[in-house]
Protein backbone atom coordinates (compact mmCIF):
# COMPACT_ATOMS: atom_id res chain seq x y z
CA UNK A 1 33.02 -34.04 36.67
CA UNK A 2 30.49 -36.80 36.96
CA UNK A 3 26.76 -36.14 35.42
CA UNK A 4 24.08 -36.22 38.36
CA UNK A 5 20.91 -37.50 37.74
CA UNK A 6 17.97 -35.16 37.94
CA UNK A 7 15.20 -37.68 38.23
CA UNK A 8 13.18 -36.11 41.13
CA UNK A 9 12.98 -38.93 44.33
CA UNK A 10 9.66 -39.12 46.25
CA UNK A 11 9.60 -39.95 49.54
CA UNK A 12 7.92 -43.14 48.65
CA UNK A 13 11.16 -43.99 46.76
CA UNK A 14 13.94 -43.86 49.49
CA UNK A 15 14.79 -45.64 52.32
CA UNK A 16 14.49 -44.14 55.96
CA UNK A 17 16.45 -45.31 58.47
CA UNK A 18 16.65 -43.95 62.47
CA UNK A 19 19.44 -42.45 64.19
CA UNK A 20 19.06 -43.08 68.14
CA UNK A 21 21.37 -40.61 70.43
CA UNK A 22 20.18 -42.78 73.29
CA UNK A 23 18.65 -40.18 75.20
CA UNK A 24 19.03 -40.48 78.91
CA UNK A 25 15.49 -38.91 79.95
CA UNK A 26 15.22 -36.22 83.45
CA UNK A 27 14.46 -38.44 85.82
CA UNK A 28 15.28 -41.40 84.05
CA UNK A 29 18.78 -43.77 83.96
CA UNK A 30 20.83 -45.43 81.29
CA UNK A 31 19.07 -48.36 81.68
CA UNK A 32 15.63 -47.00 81.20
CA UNK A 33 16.99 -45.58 77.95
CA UNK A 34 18.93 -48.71 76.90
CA UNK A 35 15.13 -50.52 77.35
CA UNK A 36 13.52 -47.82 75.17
CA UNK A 37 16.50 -47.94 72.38
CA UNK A 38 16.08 -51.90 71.80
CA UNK A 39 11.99 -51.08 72.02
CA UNK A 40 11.68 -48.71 69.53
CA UNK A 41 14.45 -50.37 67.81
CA UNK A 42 12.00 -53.62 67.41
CA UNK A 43 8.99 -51.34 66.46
CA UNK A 44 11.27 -49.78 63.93
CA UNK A 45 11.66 -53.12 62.37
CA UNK A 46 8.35 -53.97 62.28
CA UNK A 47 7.85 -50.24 60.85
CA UNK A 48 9.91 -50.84 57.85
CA UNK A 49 13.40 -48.53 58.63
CA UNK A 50 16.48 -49.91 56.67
CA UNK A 51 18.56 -49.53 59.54
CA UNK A 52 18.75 -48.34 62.95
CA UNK A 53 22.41 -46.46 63.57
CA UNK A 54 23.48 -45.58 67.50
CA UNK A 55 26.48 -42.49 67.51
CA UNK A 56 29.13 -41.87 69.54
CA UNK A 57 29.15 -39.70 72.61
CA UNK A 58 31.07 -38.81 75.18
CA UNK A 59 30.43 -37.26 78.90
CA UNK A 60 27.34 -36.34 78.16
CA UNK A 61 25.01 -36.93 81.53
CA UNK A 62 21.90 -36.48 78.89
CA UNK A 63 23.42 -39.22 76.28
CA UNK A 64 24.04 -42.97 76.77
CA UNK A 65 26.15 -44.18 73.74
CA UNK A 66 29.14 -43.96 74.66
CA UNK A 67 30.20 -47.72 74.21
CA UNK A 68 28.98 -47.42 70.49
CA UNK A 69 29.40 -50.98 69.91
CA UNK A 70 28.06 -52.82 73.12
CA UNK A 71 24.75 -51.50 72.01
CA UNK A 72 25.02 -51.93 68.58
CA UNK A 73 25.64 -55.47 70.10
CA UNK A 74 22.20 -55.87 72.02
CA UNK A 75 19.97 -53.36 69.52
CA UNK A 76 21.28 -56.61 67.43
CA UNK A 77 20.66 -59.06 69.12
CA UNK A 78 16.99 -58.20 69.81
CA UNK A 79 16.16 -57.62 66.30
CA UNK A 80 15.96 -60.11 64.06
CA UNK A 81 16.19 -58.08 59.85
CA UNK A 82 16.73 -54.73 60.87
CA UNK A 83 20.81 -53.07 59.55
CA UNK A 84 22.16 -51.76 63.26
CA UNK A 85 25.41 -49.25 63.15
CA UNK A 86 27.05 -46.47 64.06
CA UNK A 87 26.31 -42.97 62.92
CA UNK A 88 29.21 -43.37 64.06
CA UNK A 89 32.31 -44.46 65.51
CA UNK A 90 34.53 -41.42 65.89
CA UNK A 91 37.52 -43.02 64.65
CA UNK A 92 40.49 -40.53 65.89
CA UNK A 93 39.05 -42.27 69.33
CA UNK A 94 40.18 -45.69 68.73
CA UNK A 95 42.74 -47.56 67.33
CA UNK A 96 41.58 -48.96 64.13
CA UNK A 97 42.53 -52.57 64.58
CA UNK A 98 40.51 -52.20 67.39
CA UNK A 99 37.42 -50.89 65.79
CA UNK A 100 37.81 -53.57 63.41
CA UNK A 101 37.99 -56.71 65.30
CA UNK A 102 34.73 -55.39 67.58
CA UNK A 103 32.98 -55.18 64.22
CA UNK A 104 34.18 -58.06 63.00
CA UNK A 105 32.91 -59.62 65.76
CA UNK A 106 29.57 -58.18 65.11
CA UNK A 107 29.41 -59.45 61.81
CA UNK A 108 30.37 -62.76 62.56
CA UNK A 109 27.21 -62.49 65.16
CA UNK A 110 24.83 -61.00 62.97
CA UNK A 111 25.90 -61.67 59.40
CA UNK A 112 24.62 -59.04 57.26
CA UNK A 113 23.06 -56.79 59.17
CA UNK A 114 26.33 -54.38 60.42
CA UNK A 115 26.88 -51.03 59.21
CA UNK A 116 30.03 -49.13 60.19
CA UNK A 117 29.67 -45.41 59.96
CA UNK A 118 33.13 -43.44 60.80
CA UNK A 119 33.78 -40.23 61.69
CA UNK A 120 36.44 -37.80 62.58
CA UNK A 121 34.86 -35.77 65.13
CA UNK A 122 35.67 -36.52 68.94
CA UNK A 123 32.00 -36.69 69.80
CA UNK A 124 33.14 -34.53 73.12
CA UNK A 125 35.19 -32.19 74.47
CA UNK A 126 38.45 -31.12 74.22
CA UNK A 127 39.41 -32.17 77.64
CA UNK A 128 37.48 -35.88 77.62
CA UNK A 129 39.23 -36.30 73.78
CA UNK A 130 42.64 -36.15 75.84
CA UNK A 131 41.11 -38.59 78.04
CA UNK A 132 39.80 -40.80 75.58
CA UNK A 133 42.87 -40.28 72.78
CA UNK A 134 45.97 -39.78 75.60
CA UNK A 135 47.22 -37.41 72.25
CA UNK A 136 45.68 -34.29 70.79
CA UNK A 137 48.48 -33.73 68.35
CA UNK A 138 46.65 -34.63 64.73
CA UNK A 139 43.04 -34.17 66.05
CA UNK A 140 41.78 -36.15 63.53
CA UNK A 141 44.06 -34.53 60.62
CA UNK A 142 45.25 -38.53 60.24
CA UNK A 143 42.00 -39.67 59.70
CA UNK A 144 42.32 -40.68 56.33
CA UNK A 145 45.07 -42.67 56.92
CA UNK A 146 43.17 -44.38 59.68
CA UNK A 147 40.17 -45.14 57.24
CA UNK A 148 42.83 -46.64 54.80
CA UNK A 149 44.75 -49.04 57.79
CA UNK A 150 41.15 -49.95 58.97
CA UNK A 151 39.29 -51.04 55.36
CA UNK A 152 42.52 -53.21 55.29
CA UNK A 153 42.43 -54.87 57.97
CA UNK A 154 38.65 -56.03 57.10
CA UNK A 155 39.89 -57.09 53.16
CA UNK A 156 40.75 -60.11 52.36
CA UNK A 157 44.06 -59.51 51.22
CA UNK A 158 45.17 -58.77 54.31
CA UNK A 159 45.32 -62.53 55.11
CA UNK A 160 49.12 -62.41 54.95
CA UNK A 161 49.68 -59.85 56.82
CA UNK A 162 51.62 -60.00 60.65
CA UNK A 163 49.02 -57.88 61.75
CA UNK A 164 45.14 -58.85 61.25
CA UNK A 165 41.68 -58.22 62.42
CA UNK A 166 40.48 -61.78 63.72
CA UNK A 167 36.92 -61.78 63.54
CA UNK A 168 36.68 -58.71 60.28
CA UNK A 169 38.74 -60.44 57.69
CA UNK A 170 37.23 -60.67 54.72
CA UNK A 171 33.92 -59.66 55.77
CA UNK A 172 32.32 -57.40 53.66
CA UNK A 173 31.37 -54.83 56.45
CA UNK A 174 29.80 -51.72 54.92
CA UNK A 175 31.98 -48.30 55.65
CA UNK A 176 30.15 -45.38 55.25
CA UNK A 177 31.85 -42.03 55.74
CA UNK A 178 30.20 -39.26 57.87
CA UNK A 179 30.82 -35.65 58.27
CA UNK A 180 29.40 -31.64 58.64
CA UNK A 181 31.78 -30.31 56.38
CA UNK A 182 33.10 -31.12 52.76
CA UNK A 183 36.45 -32.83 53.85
CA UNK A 184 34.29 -36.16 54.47
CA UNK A 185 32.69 -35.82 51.16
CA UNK A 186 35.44 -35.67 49.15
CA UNK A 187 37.10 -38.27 50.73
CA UNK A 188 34.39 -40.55 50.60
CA UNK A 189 33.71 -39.37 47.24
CA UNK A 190 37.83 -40.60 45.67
CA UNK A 191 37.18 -43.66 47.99
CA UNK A 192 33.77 -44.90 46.39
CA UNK A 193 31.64 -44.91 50.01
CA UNK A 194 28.36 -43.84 50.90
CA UNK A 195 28.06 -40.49 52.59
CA UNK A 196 25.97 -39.67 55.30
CA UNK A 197 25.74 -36.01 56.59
CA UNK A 198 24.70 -34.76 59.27
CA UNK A 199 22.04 -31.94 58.61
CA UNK A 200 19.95 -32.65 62.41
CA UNK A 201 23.01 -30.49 63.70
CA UNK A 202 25.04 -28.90 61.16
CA UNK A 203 23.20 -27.84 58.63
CA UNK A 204 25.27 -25.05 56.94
CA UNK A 205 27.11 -27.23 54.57
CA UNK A 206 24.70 -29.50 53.69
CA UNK A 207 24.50 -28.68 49.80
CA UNK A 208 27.97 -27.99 49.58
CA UNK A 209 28.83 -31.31 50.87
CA UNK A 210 26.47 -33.14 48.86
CA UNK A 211 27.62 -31.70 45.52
CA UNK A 212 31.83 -32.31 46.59
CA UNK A 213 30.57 -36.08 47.25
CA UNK A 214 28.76 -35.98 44.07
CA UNK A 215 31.25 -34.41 41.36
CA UNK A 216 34.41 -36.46 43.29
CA UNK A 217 32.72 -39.64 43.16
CA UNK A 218 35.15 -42.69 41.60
CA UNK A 219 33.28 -45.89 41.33
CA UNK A 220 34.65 -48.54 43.30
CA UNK A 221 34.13 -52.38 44.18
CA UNK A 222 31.91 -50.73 46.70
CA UNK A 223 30.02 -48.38 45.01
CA UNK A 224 29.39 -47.56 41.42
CA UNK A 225 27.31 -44.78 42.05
CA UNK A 226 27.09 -42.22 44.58
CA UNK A 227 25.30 -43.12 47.65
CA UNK A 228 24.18 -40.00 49.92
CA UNK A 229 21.75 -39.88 53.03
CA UNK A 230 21.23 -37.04 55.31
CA UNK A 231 20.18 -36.76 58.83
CA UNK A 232 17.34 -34.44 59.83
CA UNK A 233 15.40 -34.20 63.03
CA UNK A 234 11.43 -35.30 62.86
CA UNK A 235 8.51 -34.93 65.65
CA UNK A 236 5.72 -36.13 64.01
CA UNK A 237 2.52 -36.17 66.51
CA UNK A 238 -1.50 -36.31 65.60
CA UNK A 239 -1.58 -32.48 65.53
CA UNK A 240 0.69 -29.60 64.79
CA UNK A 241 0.06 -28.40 67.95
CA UNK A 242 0.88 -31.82 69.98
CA UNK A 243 4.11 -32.23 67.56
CA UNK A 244 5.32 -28.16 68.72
CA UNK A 245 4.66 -29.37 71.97
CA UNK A 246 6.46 -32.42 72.19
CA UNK A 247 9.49 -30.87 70.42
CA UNK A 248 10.01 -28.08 72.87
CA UNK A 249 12.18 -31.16 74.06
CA UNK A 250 14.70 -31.09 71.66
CA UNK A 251 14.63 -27.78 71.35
CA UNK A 252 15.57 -27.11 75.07
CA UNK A 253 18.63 -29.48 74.90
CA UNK A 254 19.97 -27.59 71.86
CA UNK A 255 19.63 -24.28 74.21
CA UNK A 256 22.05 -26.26 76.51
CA UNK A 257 24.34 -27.23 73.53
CA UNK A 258 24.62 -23.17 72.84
CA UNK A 259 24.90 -22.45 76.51
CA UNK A 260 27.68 -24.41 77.33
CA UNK A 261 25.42 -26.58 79.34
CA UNK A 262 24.81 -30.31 79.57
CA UNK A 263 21.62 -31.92 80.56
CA UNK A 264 19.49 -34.72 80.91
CA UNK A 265 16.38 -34.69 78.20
CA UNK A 266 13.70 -32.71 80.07
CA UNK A 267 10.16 -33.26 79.68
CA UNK A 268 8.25 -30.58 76.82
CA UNK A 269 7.48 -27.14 77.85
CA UNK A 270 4.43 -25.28 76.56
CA UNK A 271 6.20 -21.79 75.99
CA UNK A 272 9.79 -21.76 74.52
CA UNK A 273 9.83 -18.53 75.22
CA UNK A 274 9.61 -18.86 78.65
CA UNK A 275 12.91 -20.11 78.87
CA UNK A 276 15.19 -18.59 75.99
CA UNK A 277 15.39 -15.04 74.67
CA UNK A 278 15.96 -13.83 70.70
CA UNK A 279 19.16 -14.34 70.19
CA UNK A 280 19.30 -17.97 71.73
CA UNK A 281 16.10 -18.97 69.63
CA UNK A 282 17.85 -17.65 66.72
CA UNK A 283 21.08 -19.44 67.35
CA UNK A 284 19.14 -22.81 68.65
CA UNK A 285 16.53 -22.57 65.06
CA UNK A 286 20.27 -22.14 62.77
CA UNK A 287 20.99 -25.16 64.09
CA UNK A 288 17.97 -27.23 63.54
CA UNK A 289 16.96 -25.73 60.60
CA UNK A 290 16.22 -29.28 58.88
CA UNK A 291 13.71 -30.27 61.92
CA UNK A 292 10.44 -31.56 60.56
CA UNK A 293 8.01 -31.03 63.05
CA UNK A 294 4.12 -31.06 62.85
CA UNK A 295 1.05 -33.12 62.09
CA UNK A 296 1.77 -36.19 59.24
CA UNK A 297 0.28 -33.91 56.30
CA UNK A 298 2.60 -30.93 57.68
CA UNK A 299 5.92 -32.69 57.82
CA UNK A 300 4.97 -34.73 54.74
CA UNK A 301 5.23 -31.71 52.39
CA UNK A 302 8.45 -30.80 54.62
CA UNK A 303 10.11 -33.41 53.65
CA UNK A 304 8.92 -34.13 50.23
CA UNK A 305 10.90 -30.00 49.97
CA UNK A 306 14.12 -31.67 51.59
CA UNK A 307 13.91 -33.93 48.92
CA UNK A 308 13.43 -31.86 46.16
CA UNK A 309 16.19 -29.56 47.29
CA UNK A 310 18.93 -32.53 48.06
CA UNK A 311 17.97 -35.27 45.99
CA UNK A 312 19.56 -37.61 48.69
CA UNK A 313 18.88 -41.64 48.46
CA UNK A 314 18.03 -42.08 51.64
CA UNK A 315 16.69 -40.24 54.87
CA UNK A 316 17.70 -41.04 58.64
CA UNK A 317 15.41 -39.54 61.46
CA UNK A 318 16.42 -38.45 64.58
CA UNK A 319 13.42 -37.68 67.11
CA UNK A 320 14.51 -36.31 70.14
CA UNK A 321 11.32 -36.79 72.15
CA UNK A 322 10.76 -37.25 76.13
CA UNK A 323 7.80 -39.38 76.13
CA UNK A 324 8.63 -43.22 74.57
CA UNK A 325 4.90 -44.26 73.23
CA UNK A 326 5.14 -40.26 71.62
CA UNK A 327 8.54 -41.35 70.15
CA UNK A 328 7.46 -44.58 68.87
CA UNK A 329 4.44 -42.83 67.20
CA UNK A 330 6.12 -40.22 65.28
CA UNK A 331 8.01 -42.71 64.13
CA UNK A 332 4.91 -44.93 63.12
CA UNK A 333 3.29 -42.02 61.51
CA UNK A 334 6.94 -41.10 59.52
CA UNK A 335 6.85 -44.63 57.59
CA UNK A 336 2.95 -44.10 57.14
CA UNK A 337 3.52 -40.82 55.20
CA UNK A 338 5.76 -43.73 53.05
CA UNK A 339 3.38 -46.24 52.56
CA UNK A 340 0.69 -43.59 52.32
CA UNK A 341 2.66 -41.83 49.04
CA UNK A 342 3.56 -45.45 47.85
CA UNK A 343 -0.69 -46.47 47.65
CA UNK A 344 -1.24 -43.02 45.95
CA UNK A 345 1.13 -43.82 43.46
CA UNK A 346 -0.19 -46.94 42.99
CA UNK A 347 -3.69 -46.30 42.42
């Protein structure tokens, strides 16, 4: 069993990095959201974020990242420092030469700057996995075996091989393992990988995950220590009451997530209650129980408790919000609450 450091992190110590869902707003198109993405993409830069990752979805009218790596491709391009990825590529969805030579390709564009996050999920349905997959036999039991075949075909060594990724070899392309569960952990713990969990969604196994990651860890090439970040959801506005406001957003689409329902992202509702009853609240707050959501002094001591409680090296914010300036905001105010702990510690 490894020995974990217990050196409390501050907020001020950590990277934060966005996750972008590519919300497809009521009213709104792809394209309007595709404009937004590579906007607050470019503010994020200017921000400070480490990275900026895009996920994979899947007939969802309400979500527009579904060709992960086209827009990895033009978030990219129209940033200039700025790591762009996926949070992630569902990898039972793809062939993994395939995934391999598109991020090779990316790499060779922008050199440096490519994350690729994999997971195991189908980022869909059953019915649009068959469509996407043409074979629901392993559901993603294989996926191990598809990390393996795709790290080699980005190595080096694989330069003799018949079959080879052409852009990838040799590369250096970060993998980072994601997952909701423990089985990611572990594995990316005996691998030596970064871990990034998803808590925005799936927050039951959170702590469980993190300390499987932890205690399996085996240094590698890549890593030498573990490397954890978690996902949480942030709406960060210039009041509490503005922020509860402009998250009745994201709470509404989880309401559709419960009840079997897909939607575009609707504009914010002043009454909640209005729309759900007890039970769905109570389902719908389970789910994003690591939501940050208030004024900047608020969801500063919200997240400074995250921290204390998960010890993760590194944050990624999702901020499902309607209005783009709002969006762009919270996340302005989010790295603030940084550089505002880093000037206290200084003086």
């Amino acid at each position: 069993m490894r020995t974990i450091n217990n050196k409390q992190k501050q907020l001020a110590d950590i990277p934060v990095s966005v996750l972008d869902l590519v919300p497809i707003l009521e009213g709104k198109t792809a394209v309007d959201s595709f404009q937004n993405s590579l906007d607050l993409a470019q503010h994020a830069e200017k921000f400070g974020y480490k990275r900026y990752w895009l996920a994979e979805h899947h007939n969802m009218p309400g979500i527009a990242s579904s060709a992960t790596s086209v827009l990895i491709g033009f978030i990219a391009g129209g940033t200039s420092t700025i790591r762009v990825g996926s949070g992630g590529i569902m990898l039972p969805n793809h062939a993994p030469l395939v995934v391999a030579e598109q991020f090779g390709t990316l790499a060779s564009l922008y050199p440096n700057r490519i994350d690729l996050g994999l997971g195991r999920a189908p980022g869909t349905d059953q019915l649009t996995a068959m469509a996407l997959r043409r074979d629901l036999k392993n559901a993603g039991n294989d996926f191990p075996e598809h990390v393996a075949e795709l790290r080699t075909y980005l190595s080096a060594e694989n330069n003799t091989s018949p079959v080879r990724a052409v852009p990838g070899e040799g590369l250096n392309i970060p993998v980072w393992l994601l997952g909701s569960s423990t089985f990611g952990a572990q594995l990316a713990g005996i691998l030596g990988l970064p871990y990034a969990f998803a808590s925005h969604f799936a927050p039951t196994y959170l702590q469980a995950a993190l300390q499987v990651y932890r205690e399996s860890f085996i240094p590698s090439e890549t890593l030498l220590e573990p490397y954890a970040m978690a996902c949480v959801n942030a709406v960060v506005a210039d009041s509490d009451e503005e922020a509860r406001y402009l998250a009745s957003s994201l709470y509404a689409s989880f309401l559709n997530v419960i009840r079997g329902k897909s939607k575009m992202l609707q504009p914010p509702i002043a009454d909640l209650d209005q729309i759900w009853d007890a039970s769905e609240a109570y389902s719908v707050n389970q789910m994003l129980r690591y939501s940050f959501i208030g004024s900047p002094a608020t969801v500063k001591e919200k997240m400074q408790t995250f921290l204390n409680n998960t010890q993760v090296d590194e944050l990624m914010i999702s901020s499902h919000i309607y209005d783009h300036a709002a969006r762009v905001h919270s996340y302005e105010l989010i790295t603030a609450l940084q550089q505002q702990k880093k000037a206290q510690l200084v003086s």
